[in-house]
Protein backbone atom coordinates (compact mmCIF):
# COMPACT_ATOMS: atom_id res chain seq x y z
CA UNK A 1 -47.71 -117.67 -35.97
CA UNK A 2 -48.93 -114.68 -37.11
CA UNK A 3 -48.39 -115.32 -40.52
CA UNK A 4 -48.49 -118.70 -42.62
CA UNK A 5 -47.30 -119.83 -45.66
CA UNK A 6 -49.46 -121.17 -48.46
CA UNK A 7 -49.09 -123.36 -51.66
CA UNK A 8 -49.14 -120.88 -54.87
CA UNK A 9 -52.07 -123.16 -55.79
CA UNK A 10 -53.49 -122.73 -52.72
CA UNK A 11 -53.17 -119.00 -52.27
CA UNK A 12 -54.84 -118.35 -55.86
CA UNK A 13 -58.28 -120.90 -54.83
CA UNK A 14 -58.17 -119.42 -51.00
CA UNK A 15 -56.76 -115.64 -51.08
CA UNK A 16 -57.42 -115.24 -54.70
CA UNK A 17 -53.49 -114.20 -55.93
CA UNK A 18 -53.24 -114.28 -59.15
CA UNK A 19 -51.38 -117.86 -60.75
CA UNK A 20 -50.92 -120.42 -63.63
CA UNK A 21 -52.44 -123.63 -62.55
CA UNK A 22 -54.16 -126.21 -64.83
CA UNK A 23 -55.23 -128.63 -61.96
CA UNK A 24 -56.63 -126.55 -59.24
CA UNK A 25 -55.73 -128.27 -55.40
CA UNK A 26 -58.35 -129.79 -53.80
CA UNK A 27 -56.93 -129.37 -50.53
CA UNK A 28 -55.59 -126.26 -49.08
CA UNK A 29 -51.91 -126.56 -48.25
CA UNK A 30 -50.78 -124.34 -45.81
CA UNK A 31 -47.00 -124.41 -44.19
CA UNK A 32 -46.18 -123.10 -40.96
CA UNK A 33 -42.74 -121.99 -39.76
CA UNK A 34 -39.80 -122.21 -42.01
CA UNK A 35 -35.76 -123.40 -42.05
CA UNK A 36 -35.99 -126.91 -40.47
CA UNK A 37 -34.09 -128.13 -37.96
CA UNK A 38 -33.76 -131.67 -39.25
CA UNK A 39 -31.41 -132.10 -42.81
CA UNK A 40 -33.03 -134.08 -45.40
CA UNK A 41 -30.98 -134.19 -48.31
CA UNK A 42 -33.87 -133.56 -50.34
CA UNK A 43 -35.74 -131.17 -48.81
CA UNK A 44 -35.60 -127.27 -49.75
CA UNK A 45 -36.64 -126.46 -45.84
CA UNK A 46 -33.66 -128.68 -44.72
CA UNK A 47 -31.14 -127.16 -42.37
CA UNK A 48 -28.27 -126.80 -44.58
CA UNK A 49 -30.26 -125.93 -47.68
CA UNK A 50 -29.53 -123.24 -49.90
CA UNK A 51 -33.19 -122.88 -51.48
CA UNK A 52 -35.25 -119.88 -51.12
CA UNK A 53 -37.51 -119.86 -47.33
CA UNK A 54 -40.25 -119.76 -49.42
CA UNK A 55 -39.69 -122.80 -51.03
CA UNK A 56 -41.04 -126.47 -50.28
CA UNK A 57 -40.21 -129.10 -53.14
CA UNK A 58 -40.76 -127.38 -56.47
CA UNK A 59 -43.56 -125.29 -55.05
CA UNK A 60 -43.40 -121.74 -53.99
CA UNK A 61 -45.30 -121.01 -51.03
CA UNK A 62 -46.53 -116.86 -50.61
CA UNK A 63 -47.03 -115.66 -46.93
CA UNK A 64 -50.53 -114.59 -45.64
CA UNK A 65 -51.97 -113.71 -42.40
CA UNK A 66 -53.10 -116.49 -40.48
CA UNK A 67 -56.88 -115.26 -39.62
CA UNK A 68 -57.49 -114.20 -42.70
CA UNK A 69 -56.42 -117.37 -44.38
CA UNK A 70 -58.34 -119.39 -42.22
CA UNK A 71 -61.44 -117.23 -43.26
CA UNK A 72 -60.51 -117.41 -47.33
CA UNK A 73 -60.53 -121.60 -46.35
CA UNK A 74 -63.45 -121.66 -44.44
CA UNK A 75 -65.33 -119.80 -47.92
CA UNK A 76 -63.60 -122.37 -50.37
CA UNK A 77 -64.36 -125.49 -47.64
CA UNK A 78 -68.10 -124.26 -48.00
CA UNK A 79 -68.59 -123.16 -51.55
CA UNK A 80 -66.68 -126.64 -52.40
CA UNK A 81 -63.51 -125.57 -53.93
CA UNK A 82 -61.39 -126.79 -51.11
CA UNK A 83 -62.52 -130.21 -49.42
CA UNK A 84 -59.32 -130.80 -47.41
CA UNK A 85 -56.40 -128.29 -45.57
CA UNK A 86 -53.04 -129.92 -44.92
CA UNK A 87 -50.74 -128.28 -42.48
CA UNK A 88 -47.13 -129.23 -43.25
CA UNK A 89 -45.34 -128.11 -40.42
CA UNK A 90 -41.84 -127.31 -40.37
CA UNK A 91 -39.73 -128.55 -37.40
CA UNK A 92 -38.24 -124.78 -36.46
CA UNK A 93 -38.66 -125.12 -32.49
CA UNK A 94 -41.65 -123.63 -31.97
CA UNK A 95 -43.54 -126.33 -33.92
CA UNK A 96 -45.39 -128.14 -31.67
CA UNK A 97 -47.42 -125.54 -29.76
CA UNK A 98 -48.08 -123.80 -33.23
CA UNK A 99 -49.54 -126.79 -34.75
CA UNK A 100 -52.01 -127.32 -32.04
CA UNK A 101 -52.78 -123.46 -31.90
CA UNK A 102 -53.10 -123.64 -36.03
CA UNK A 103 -55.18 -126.79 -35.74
CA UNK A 104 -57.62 -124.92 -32.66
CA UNK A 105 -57.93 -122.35 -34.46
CA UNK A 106 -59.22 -123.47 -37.50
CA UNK A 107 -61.73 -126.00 -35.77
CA UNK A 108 -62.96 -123.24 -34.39
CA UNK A 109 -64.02 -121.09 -37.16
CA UNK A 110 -63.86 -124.11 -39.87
CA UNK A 111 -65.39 -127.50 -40.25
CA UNK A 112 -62.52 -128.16 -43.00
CA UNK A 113 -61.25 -131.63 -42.12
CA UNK A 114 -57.58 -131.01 -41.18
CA UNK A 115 -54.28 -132.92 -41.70
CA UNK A 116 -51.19 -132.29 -39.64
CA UNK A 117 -47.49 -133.61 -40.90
CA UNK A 118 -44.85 -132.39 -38.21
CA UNK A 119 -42.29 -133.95 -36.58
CA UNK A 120 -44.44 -135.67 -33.84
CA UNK A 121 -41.81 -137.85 -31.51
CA UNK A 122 -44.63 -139.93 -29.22
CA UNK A 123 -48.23 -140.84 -29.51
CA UNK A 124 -49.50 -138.48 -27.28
CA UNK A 125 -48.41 -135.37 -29.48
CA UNK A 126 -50.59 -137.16 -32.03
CA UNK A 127 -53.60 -137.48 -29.81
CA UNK A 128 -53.34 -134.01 -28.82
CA UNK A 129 -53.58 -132.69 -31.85
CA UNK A 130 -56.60 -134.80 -33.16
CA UNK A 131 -58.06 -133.36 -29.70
CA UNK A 132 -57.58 -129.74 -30.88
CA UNK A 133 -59.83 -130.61 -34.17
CA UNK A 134 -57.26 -132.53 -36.11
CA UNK A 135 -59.08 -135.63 -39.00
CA UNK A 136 -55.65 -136.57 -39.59
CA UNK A 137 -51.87 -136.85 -38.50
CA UNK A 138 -48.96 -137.52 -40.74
CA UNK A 139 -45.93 -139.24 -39.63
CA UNK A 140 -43.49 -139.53 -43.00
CA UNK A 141 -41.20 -142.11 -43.39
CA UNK A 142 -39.51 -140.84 -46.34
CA UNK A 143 -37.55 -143.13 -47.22
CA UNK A 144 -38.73 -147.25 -47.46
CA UNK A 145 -36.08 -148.64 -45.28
CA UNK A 146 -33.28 -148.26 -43.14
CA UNK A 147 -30.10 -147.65 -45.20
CA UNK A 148 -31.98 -145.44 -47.31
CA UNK A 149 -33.19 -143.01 -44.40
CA UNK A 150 -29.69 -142.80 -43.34
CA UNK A 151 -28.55 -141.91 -46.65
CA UNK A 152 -31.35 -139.27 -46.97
CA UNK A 153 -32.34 -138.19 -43.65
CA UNK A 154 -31.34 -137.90 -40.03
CA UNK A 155 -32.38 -140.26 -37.41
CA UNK A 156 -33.90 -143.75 -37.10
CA UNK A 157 -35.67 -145.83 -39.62
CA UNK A 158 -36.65 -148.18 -36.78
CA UNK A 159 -37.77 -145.75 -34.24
CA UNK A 160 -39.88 -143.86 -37.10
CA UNK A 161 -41.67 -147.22 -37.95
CA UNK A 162 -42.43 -147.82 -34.25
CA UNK A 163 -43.96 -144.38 -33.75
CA UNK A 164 -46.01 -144.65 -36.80
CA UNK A 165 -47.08 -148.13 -36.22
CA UNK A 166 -48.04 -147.15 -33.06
CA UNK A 167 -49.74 -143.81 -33.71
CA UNK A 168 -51.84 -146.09 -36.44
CA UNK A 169 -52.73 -148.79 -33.77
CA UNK A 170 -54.03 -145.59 -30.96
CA UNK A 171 -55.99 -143.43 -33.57
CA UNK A 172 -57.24 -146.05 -36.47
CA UNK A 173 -58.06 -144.92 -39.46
CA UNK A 174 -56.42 -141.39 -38.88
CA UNK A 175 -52.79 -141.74 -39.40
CA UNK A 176 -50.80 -140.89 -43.01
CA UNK A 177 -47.26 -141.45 -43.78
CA UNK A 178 -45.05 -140.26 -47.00
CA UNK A 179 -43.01 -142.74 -49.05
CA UNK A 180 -40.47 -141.02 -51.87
CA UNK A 181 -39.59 -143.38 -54.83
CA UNK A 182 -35.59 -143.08 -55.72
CA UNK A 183 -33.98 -142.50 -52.06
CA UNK A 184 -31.71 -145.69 -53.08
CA UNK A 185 -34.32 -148.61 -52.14
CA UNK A 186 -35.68 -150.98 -54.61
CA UNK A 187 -38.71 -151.43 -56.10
CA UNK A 188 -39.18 -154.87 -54.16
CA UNK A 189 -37.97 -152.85 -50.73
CA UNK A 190 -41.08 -150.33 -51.70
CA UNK A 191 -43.40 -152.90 -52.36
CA UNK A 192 -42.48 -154.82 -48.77
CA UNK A 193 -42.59 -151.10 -46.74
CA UNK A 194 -45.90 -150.04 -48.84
CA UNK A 195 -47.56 -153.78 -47.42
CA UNK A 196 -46.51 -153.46 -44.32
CA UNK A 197 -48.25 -149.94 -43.97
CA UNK A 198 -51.51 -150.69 -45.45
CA UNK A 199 -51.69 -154.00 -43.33
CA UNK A 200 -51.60 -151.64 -40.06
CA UNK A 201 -54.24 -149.73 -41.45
CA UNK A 202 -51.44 -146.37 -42.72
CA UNK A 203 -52.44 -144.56 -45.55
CA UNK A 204 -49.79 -144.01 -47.68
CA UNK A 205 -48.89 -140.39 -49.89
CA UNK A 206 -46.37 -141.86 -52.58
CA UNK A 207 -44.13 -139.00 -53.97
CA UNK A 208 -41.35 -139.28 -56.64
CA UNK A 209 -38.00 -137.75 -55.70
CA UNK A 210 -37.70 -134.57 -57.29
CA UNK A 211 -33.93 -132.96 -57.03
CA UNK A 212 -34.47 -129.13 -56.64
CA UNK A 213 -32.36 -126.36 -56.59
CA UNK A 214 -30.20 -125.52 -53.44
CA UNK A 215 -30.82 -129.18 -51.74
CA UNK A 216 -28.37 -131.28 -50.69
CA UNK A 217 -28.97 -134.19 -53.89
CA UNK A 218 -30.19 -131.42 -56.32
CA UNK A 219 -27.87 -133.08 -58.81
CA UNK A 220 -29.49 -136.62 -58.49
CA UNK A 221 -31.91 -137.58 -61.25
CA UNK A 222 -35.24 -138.75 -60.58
CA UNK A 223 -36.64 -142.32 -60.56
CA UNK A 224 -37.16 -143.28 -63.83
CA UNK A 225 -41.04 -143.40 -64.95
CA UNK A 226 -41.16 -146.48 -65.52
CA UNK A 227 -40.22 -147.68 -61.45
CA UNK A 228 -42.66 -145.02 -60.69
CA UNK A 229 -45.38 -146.46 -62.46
CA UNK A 230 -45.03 -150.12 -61.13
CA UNK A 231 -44.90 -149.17 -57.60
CA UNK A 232 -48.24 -146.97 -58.47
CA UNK A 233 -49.44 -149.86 -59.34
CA UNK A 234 -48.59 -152.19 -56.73
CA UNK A 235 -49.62 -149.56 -54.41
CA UNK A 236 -53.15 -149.69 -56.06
CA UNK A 237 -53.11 -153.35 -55.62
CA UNK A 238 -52.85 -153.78 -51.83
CA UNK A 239 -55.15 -150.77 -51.58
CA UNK A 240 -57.55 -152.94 -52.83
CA UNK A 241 -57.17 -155.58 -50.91
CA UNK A 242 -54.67 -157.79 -52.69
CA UNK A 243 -51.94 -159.56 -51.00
CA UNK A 244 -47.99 -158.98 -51.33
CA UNK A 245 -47.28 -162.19 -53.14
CA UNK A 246 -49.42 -160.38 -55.59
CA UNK A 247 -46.41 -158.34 -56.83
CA UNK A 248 -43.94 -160.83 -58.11
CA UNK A 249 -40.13 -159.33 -57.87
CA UNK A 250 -37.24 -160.32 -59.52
CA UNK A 251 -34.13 -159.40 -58.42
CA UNK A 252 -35.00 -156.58 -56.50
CA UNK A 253 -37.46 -154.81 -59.34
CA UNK A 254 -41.15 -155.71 -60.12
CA UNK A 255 -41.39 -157.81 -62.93
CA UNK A 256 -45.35 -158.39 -62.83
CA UNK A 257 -48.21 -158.79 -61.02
CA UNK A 258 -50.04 -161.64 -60.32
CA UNK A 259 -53.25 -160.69 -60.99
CA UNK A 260 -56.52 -162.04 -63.25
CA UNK A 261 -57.92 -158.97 -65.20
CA UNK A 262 -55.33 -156.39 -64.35
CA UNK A 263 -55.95 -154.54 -67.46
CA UNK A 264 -59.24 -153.95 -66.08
CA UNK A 265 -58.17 -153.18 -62.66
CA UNK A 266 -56.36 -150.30 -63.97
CA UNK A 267 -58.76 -148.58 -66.71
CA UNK A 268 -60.34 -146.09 -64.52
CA UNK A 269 -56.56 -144.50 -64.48
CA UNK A 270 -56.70 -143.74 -60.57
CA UNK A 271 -53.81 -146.16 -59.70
CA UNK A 272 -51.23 -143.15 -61.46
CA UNK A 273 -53.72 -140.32 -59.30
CA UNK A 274 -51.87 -138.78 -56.43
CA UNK A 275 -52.18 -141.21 -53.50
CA UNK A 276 -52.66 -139.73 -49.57
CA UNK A 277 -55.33 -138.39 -47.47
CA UNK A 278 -58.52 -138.12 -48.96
CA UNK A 279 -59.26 -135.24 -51.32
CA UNK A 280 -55.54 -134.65 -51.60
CA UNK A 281 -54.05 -134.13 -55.01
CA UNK A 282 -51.00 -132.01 -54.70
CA UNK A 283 -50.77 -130.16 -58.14
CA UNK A 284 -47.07 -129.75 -59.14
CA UNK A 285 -45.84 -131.02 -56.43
CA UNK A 286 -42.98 -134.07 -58.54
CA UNK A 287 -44.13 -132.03 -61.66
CA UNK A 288 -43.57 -129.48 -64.19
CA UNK A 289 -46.39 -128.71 -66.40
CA UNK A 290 -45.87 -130.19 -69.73
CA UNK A 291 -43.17 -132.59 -68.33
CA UNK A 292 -43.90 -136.26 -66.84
CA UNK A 293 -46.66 -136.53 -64.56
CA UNK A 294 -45.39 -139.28 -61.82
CA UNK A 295 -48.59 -138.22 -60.01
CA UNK A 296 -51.90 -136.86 -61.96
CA UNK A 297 -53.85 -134.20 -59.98
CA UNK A 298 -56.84 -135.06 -61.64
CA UNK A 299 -58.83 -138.01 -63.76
CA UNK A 300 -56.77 -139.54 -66.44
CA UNK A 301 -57.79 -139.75 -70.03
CA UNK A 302 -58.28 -142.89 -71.55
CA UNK A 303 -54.83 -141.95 -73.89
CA UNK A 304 -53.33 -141.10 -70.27
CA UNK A 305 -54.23 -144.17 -68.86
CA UNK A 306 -52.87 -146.55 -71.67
CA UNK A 307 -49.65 -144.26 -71.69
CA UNK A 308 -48.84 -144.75 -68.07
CA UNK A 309 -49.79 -148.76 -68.40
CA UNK A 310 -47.22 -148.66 -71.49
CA UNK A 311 -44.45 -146.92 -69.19
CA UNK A 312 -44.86 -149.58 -66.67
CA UNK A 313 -42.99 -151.91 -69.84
CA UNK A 314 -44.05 -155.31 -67.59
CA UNK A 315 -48.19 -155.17 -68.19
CA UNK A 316 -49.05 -156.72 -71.02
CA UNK A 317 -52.16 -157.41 -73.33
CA UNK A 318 -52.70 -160.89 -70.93
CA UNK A 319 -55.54 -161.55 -68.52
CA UNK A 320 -52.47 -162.71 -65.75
CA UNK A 321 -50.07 -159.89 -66.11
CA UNK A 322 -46.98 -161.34 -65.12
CA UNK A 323 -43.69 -160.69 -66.76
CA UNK A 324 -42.38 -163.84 -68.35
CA UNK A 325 -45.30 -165.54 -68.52
C-alpha cells in the first residue's frame, strides 16, 4: 500500500492540507485499502454502497503516500499535536498482510502508539499484529446484539463476541470494540452488551448511527439525543466502576440511574466526550458542525454540560437520580 488514506482532519494536522476544523483530532486516522468486502448497511465502504471511495461515515478521507505520511505523524507524535494513529482497515483482500506491513512500518520510524480495527477472524491475527508494534487492536461489534447485527451487518453476533472476548482475555488491556446506538436494539440491550464488555476488560468506542449518503439505511434517522445521552451516561457509569443494576430500565429504555450524587458524577462533562482508545476523539465523525454533538471532541462547557444532562429528560435536580422516584 503505496498510498493511504487519511481523515480530512488528519491530513490538515499531519500533511498540512488546507481544512475547516474547530476541534483538531488528537489521533491520526489513517485508512488503508478501500470498497469492503463485507456489507454493512451503514457503512459508506460497504460492498454494495454507492458513496464516494473516499468516503468513511461523514468524513472524507484525501490519499497520501504512505512514507511520507508516516514521517508528517512521526513530527505531530513528537511536537504533541498527534498522541494516537488509528488504522481503520478496510477488509478489500489484501488486508491482513497490509495491516501488519502498515503497523511495521510505522514502529519502525515512529514511537506513535498504534491502533488497528480490521476484520481480524482468530486471536492469533491479533497477536501478530501487536508483535509488529501494534498498542491496540479493535474488534467492532457494531451492533449490541444478535438480531440487530443481522439486520445491519453480515455474519455472526455470537462468533464476533467469542473472538473479542477472547482476543480481550490473550492481550489484556489492549483490545477495543465499536458499539453504534440506533441499529434497532434498546437502550436496556446497550446497557447489558456495554457491561458485559467492560467486565472482560474491552474498551468500548460508542458511536451514534449516522445515515449517509449512498449507504444502504441512508434514509433511516438517527437515534434520538436523548437515547444517546443516557447510554453516554450509563457507559460513564460502569467505566467507573459501577455495577449494571446501577442503570435501572423500564421497559426496554433507561429510566434512571441508581446512583448517590450523580449530578456530581457528571459535572466535569466527559461522560458526553467521545469514548474509545485513549487520546481518541474523532472530530465529525456522528457530527455536523453547528448541528447536535452526540459525541464532543473536546472539554464541555459548563452550559454544554447542563444541556446534554437536560437532553437525557430522566436526571433530575435529586441526589438519587432515578426516574420516578
Amino acid at each position: 500500500m503505496n498510498f493511504w488514506r487519511l481523515s480530512a482532519g488528519t491530513a490538515a494536522v499531519v500533511a498540512g492540507l488546507a481544512t475547516r476544523s474547530e476541534a483538531p483530532p488528537t489521533t491520526a486516522y489513517v485508512m488503508l485499502g478501500e470498497k469492503c468486502r463485507n456489507n454493512c448497511r451503514f457503512c459508506t465502504q460497504a460492498r454494495e454502497s454507492g458513496a464516494r471511495a473516499n468516503m468513511l461515515s461523514r468524513v472524507t478521507w484525501p490519499a497520501a503516500e504512505a512514507a511520507k505520511t508516516i514521517i508528517g505523524i512521526d513530527a505531530a507524535y513528537v511536537a504533541g499535536r498527534i498522541r494516537r494513529a488509528c488504522l481503520q482497515v478496510v477488509h478489500d483482500g489484501d488486508d491482513r498482510e497490509g495491516a501488519a506491513e502498515a503497523v511495521s512500518s510505522m514502529s519502525a520510524l515512529s514511537g506513535v502508539p498504534v491502533c488497528v480495527s480490521s476484520n481480524l477472524e482468530t486471536v492469533n491475527e491479533a497477536r501478530r499484529l501487536i508483535a509488529a508494534g501494534a498498542d491496540r487492536i479493535c474488534v467492532a461489534l457494531d451492533a449490541a446484539t444478535p438480531a440487530a447485527y443481522r439486520a445491519a451487518k453480515e455474519g455472526d453476533w455470537d462468533a464476533r463476541w467469542r473472538l473479542l472476548a477472547e482476543c480481550a482475555a490473550a492481550l489484556p488491556g489492549r483490545v477495543t470494540t465499536h458499539l453504534i446506538v440506533g441499529l434497532g436494539e434498546t437502550e436496556e440491550e446497550m446497557a447489558d452488551t456495554l457491561a458485559a464488555c467492560i467486565e472482560k476488560g474491552i474498551t468500548v468506542g460508542l458511536f451514534a448511527f449516522t445515515p449517509v449518503k449512498g449507504t444502504a439505511w441512508a434514509g433511516l434517522a438517527a437515534p434520538p439525543v436523548g437515547r444517546y445521552r443516557r447510554v453516554q451516561v450509563a457507559h460513564h457509569l460502569l467505566r467507573q466502576g459501577y455495577g449494571r443494576e446501577a442503570i435501572v430500565c423500564r421497559g426496554g429504555a433507561i429510566g434512571g440511574f441508581a446512583v448517590d450524587g450523580l449530578a456530581g458524577l457528571l459535572a466535569d462533562g466527559t461522560a458526553f466526550r467521545t469514548s474509545g482508545c485513549p487520546d481518541c476523539n474523532r472530530p465529525y465523525y456522528n457530527e455536523r458542525p453547528g448541528g447536535v454533538m452526540y459525541n464532543y471532541p473536546r472539554p464541555l462547557t459548563a452550559a454544554e454540560t447542563a444541556q446534554a444532562i437536560a437532553e437525557c429528560e430522566v436526571i433530575g435536580g435529586g441526589a438519587r437520580a432515578v426516574a420516578g422516584d
